[in-house]
N, C-alpha and C. Protein backbone atom coordinates (compact mmCIF):
# COMPACT_ATOMS: atom_id res chain seq x y z
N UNK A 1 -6.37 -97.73 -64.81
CA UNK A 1 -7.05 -96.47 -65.10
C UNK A 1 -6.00 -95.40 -65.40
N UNK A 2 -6.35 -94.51 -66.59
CA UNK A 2 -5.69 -92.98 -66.68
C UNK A 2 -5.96 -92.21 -66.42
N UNK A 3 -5.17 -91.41 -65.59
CA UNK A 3 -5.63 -89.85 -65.07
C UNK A 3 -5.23 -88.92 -66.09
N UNK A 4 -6.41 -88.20 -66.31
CA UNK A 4 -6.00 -87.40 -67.70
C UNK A 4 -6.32 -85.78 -66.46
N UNK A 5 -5.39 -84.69 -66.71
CA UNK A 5 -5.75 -83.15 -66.01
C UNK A 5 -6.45 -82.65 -67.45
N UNK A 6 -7.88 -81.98 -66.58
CA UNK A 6 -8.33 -81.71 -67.94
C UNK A 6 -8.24 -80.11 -67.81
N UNK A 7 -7.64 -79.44 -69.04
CA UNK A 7 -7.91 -77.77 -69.07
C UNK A 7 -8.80 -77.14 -69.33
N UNK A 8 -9.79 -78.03 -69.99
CA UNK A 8 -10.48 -77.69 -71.03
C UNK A 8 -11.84 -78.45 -71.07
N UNK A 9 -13.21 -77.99 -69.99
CA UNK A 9 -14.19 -79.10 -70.16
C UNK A 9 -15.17 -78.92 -71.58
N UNK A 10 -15.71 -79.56 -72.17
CA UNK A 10 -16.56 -79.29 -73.24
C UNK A 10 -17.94 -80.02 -72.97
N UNK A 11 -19.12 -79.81 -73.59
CA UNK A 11 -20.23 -80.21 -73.62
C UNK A 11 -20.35 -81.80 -73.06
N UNK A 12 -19.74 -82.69 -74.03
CA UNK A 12 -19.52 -83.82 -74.42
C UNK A 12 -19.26 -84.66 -72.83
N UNK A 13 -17.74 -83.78 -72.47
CA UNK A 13 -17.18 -84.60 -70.97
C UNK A 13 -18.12 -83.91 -69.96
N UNK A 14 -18.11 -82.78 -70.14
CA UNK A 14 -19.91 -82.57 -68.98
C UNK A 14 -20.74 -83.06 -68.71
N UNK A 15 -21.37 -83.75 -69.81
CA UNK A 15 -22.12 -84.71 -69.38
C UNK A 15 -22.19 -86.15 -69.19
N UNK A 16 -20.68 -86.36 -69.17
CA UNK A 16 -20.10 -87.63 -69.06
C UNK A 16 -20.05 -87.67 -67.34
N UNK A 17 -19.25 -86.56 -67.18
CA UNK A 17 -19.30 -86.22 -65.65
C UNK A 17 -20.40 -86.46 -64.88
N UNK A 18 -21.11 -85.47 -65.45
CA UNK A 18 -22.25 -85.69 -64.65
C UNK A 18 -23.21 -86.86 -64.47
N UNK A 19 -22.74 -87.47 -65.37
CA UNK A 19 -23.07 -89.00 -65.40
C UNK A 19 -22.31 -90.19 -64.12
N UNK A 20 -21.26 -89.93 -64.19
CA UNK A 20 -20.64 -90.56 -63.53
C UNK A 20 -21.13 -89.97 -61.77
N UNK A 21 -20.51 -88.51 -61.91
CA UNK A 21 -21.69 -87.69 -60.45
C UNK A 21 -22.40 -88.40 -60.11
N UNK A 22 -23.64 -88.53 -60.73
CA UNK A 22 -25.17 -89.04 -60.66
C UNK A 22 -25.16 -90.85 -59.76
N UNK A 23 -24.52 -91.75 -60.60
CA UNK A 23 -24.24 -92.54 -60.13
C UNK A 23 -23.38 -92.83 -58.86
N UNK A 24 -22.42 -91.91 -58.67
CA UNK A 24 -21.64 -91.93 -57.27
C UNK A 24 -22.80 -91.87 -56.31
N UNK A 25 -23.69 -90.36 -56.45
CA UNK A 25 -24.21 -89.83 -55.51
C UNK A 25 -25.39 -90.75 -55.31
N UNK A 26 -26.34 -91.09 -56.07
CA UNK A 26 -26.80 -92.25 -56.04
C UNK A 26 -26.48 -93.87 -55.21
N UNK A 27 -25.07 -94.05 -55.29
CA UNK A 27 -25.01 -94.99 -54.47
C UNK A 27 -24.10 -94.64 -52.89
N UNK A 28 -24.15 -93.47 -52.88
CA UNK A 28 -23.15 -92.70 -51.48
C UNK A 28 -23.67 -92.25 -50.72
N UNK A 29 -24.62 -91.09 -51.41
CA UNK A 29 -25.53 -89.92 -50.83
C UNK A 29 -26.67 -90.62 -50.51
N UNK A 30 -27.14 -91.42 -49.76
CA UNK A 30 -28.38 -92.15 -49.25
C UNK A 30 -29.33 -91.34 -48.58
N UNK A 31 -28.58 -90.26 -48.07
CA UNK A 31 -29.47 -89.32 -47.35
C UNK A 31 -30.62 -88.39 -48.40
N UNK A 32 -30.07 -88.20 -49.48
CA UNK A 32 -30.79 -87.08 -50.42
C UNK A 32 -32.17 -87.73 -51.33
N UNK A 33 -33.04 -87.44 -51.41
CA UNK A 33 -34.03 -88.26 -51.86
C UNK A 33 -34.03 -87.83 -53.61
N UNK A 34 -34.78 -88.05 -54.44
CA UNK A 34 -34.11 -88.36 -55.96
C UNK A 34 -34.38 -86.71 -56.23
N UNK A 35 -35.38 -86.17 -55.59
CA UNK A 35 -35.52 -84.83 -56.68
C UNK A 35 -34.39 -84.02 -55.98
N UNK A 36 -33.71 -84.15 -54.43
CA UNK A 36 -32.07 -83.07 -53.82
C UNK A 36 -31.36 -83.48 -55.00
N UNK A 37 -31.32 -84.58 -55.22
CA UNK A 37 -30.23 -84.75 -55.89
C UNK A 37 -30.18 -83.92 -57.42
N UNK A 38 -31.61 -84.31 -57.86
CA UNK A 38 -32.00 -83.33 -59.53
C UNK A 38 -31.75 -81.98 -59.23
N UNK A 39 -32.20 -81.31 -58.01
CA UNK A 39 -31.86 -79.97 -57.81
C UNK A 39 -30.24 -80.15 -57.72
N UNK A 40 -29.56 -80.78 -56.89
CA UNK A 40 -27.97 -80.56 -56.82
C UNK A 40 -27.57 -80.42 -58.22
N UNK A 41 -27.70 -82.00 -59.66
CA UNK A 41 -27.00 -81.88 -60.26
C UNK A 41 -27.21 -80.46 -61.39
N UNK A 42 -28.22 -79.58 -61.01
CA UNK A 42 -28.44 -78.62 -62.06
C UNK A 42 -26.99 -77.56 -61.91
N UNK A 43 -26.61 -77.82 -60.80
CA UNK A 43 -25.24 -76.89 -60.41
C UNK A 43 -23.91 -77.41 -61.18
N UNK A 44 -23.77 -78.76 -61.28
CA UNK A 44 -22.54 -79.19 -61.24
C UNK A 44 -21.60 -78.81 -62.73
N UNK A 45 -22.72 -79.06 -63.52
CA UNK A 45 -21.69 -78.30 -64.77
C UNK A 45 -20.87 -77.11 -64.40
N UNK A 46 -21.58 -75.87 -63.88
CA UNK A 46 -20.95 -75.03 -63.56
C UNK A 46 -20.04 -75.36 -62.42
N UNK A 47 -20.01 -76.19 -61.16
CA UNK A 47 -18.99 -76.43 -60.83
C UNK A 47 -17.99 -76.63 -61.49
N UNK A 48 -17.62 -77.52 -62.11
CA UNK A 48 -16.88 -78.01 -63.05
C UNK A 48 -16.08 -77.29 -64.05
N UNK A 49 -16.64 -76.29 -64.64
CA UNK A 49 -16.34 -75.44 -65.09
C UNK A 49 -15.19 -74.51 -64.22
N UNK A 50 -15.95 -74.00 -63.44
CA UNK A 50 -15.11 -73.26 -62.42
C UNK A 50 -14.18 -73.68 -61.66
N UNK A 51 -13.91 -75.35 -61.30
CA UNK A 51 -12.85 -75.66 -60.30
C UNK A 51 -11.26 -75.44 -61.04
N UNK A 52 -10.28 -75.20 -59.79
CA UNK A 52 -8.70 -74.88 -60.95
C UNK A 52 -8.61 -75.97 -61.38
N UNK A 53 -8.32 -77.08 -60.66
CA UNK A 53 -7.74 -78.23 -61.30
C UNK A 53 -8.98 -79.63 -61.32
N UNK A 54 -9.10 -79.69 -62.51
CA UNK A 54 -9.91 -81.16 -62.59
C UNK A 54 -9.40 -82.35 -63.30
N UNK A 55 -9.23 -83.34 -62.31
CA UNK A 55 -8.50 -84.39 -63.11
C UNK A 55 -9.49 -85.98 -63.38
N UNK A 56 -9.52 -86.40 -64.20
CA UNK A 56 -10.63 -87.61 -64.65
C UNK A 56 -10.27 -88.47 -64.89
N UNK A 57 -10.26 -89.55 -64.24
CA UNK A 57 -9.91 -91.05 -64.21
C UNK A 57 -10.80 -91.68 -65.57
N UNK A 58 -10.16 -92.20 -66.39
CA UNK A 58 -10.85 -92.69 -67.71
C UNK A 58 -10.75 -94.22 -67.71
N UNK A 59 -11.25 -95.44 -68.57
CA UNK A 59 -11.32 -96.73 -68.26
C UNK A 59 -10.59 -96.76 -69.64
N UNK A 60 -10.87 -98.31 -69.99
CA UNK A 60 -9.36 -98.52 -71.57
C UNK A 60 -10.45 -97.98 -72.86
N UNK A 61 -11.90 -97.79 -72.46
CA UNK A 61 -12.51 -96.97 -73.44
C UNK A 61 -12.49 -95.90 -73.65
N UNK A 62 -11.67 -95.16 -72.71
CA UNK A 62 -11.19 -93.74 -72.70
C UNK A 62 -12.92 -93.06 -72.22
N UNK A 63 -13.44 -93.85 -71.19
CA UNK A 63 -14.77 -93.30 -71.01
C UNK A 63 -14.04 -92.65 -69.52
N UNK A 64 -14.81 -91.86 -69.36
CA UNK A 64 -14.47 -90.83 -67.71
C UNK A 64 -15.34 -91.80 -66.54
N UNK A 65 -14.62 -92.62 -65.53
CA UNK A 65 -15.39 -93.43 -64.62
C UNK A 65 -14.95 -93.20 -63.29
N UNK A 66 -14.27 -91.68 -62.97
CA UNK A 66 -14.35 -90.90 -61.85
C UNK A 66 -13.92 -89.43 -61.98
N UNK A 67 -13.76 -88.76 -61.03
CA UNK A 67 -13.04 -87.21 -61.58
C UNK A 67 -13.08 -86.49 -59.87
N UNK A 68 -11.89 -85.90 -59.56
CA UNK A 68 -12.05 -84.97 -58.45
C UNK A 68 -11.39 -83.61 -59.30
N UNK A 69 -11.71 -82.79 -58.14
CA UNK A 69 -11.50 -81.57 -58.18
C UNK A 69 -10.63 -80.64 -57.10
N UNK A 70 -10.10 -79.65 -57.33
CA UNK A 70 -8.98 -79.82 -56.49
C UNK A 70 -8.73 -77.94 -56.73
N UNK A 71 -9.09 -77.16 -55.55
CA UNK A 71 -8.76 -75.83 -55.59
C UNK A 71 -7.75 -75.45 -54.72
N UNK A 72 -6.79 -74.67 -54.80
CA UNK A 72 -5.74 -74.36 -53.76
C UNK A 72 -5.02 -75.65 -53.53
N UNK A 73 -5.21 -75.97 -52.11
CA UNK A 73 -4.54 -77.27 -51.55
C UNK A 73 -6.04 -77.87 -51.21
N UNK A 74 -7.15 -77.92 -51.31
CA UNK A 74 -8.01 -78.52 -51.24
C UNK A 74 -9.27 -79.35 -52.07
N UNK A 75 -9.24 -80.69 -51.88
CA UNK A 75 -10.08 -81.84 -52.36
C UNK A 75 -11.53 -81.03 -51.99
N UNK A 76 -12.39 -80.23 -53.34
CA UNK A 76 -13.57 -79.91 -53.29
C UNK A 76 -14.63 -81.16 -53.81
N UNK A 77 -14.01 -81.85 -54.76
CA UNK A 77 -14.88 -83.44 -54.63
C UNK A 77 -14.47 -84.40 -55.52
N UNK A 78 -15.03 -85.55 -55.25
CA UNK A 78 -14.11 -86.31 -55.78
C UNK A 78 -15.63 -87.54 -56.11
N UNK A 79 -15.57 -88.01 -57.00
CA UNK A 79 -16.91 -89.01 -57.40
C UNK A 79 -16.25 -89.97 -58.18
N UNK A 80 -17.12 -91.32 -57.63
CA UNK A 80 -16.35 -92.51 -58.74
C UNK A 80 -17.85 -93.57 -58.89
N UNK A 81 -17.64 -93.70 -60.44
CA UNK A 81 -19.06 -94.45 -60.51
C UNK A 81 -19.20 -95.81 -59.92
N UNK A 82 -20.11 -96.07 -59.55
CA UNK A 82 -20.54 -97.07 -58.19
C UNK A 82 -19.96 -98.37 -58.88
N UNK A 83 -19.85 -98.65 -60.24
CA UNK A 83 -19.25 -99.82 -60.58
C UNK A 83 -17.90 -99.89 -60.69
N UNK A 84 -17.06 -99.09 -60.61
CA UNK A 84 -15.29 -98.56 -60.48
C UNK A 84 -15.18 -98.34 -58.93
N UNK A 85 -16.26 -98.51 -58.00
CA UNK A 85 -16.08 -98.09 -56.69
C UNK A 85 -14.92 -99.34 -55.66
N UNK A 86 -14.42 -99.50 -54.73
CA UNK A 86 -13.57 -100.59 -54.22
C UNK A 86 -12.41 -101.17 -54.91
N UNK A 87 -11.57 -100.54 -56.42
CA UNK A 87 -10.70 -101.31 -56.75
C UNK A 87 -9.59 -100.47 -56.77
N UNK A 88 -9.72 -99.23 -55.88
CA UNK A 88 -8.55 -98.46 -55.43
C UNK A 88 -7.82 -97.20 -55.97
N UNK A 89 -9.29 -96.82 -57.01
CA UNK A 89 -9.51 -95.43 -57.87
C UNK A 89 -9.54 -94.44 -56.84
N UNK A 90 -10.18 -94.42 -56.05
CA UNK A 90 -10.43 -93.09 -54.84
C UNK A 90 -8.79 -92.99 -54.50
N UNK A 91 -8.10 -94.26 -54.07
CA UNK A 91 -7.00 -93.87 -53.26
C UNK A 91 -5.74 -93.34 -54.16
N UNK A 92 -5.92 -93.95 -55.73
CA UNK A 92 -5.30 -93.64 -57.22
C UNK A 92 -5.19 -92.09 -56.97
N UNK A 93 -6.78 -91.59 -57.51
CA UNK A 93 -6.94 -89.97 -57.54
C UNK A 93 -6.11 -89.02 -56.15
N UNK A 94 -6.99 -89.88 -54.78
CA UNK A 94 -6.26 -88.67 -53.95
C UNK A 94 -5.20 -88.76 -53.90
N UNK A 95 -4.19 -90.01 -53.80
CA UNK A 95 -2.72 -89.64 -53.96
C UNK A 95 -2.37 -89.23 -54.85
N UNK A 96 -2.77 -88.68 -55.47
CA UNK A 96 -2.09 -88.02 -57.17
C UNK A 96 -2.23 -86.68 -56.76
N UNK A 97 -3.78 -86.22 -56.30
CA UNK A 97 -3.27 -84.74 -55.88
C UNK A 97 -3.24 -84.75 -54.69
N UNK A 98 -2.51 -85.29 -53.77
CA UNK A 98 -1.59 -84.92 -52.55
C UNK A 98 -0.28 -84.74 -52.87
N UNK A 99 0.34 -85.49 -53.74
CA UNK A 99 1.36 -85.29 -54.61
C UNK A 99 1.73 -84.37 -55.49
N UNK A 100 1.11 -84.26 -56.27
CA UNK A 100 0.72 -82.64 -57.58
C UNK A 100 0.42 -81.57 -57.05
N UNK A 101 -0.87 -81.56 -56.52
CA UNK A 101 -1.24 -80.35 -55.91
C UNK A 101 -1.70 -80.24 -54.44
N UNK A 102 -0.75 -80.74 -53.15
CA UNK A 102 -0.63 -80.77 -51.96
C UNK A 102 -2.32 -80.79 -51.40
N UNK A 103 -2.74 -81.59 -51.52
CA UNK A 103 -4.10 -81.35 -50.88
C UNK A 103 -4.18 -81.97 -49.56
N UNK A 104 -4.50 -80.75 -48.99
CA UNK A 104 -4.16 -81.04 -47.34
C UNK A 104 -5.51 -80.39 -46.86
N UNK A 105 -6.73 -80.86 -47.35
CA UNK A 105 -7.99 -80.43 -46.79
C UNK A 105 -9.19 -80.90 -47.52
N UNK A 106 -10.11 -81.11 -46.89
CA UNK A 106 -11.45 -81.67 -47.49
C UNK A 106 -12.55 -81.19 -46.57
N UNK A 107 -13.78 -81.32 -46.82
CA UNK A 107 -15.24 -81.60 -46.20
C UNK A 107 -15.69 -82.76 -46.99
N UNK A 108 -16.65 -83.24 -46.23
CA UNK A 108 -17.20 -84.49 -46.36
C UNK A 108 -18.62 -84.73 -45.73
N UNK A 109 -19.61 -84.92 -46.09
CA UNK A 109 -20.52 -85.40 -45.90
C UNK A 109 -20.80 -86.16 -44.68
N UNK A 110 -21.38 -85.99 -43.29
CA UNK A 110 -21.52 -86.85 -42.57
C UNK A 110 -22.25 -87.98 -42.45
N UNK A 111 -23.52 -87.52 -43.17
CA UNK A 111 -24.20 -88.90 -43.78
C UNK A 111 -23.26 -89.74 -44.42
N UNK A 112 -22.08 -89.20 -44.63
CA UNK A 112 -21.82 -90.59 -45.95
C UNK A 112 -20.32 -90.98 -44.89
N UNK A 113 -20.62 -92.15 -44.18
CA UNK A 113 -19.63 -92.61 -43.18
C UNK A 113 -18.89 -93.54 -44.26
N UNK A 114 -18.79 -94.01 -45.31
CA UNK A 114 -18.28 -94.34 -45.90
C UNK A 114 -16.72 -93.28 -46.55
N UNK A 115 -17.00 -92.65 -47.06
CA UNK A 115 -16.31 -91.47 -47.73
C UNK A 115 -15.55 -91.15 -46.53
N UNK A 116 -15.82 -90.77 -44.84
CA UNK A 116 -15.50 -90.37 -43.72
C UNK A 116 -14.48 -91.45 -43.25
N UNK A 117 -14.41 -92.94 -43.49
CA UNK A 117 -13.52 -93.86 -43.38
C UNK A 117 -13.05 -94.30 -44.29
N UNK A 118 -13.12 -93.88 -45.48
CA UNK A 118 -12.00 -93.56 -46.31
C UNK A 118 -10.99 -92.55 -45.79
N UNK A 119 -11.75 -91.42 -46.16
CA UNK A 119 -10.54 -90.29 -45.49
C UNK A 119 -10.25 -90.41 -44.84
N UNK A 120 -10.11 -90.67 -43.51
CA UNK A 120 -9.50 -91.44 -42.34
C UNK A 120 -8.17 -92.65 -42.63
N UNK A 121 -8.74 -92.89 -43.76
CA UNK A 121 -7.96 -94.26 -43.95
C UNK A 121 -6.57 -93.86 -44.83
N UNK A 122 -7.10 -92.62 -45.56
CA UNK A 122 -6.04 -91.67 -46.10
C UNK A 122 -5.14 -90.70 -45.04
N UNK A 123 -5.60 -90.63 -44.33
CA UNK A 123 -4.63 -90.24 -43.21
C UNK A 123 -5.25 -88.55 -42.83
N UNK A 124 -6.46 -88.32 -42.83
CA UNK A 124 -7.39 -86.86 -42.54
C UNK A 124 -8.00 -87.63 -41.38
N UNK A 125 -7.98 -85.96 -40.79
CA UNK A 125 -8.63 -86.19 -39.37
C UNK A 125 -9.48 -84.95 -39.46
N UNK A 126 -10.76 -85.10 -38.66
CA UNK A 126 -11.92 -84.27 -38.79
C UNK A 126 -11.40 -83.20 -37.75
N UNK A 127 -11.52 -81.61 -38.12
CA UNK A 127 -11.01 -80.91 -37.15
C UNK A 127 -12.33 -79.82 -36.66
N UNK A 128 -13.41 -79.92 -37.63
CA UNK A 128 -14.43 -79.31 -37.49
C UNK A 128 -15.57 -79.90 -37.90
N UNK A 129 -16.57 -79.41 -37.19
CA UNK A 129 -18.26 -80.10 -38.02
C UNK A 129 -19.19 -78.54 -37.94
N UNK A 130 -19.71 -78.82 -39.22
CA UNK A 130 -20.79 -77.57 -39.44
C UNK A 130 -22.43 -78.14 -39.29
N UNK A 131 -23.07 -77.92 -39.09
CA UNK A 131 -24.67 -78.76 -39.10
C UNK A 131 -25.32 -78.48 -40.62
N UNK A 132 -24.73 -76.80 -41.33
CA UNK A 132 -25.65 -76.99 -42.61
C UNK A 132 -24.18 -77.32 -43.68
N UNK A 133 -24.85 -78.06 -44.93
CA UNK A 133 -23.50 -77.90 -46.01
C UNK A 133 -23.24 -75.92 -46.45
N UNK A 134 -22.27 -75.74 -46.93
CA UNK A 134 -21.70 -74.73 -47.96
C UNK A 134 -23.21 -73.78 -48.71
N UNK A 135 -24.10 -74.73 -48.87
CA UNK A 135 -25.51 -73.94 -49.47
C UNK A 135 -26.52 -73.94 -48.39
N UNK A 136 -26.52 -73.75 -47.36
CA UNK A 136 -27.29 -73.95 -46.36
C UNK A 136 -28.33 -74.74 -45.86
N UNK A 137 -27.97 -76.04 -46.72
CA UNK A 137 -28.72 -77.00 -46.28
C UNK A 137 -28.05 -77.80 -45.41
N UNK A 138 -29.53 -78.23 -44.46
CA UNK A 138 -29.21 -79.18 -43.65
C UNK A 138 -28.67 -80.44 -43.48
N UNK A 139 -27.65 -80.39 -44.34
CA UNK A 139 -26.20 -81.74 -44.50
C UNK A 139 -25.12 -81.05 -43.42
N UNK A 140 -24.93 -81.64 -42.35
CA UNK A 140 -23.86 -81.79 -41.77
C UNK A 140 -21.95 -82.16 -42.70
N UNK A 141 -21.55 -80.92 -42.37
CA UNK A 141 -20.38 -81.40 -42.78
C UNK A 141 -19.00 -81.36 -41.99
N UNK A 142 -18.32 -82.66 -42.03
CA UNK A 142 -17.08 -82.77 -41.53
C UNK A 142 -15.44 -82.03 -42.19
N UNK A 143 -15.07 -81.38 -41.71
CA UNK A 143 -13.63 -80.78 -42.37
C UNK A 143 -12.75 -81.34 -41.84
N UNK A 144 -11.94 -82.23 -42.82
CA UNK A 144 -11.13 -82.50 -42.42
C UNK A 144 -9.18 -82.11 -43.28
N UNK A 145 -8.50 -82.38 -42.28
CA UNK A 145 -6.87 -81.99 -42.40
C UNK A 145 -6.19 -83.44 -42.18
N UNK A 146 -5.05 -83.16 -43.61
CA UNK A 146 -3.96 -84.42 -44.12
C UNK A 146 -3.12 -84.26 -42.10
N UNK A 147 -3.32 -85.40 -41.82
CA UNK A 147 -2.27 -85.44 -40.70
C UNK A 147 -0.88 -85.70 -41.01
């Protein structure tokens, strides 16, 4: 896989993204039933838009088949489509920006104990838990710090 830093999102990789999104969250987010999720993805373009650094894992079709995001020193998210999932893209991306752009912080989903033993496995330890997410819904989230 290539990590391409993108400066510049356009129509086209937006909705490539959000494609790829859709499918992560789909096979991660078990907790959200199909229409959280239709309400979530109406946001994400504009996420996307707005994060400093976005970098996108592409396949040899030059198709986008993950992408995190990365503000300050912190991993704001990171998605990999459920068929690129287990062959060592997650651990590709975050060591690239722990490296590049020191990312020494995350939240994470507590429903998703998967993602939670990953990061763990990356070497983050949970130093806080909130009961609602960032938009005040009732998603529990874990914060965690690069040990």
């Amino acid at each position: 896989m290539k990590l391409i830093e993108v400066n510049e999102i356009n129509p086209i990789l937006t909705e490539q993204l959000l494609e790829v999104w859709d499918k992560s969250v789909r096979e991660t987010h078990l907790f959200l039933s199909d229409s959280e999720i239709k309400n979530i993805a109406k946001y994400i373009p504009q996420a996307l838009n707005s994060i400093a650094h976005l970098i996108v894992a592409v396949n040899g079709e030059n198709k986008p088949v993950a992408f995190m995001g990365i503000e300050e020193r912190k991993l704001e998210m990171l998605f990999i489509s459920h068929q690129y999932r287990g062959i060592g893209l997650g651990k590709q991306l975050l060591q690239y920006g722990i490296e590049n752009y020191f990312i020494n912080e995350l939240g994470v989903n507590e429903q998703n104990p998967q993602a939670k033993g990953f990061y763990e496995h990356m070497g983050f330890q949970v130093y806080k838990r909130t009961d609602i997410d960032e938009q005040g819904n009732p998603y529990p989230i874990l914060y965690m710090r690069l040990v």
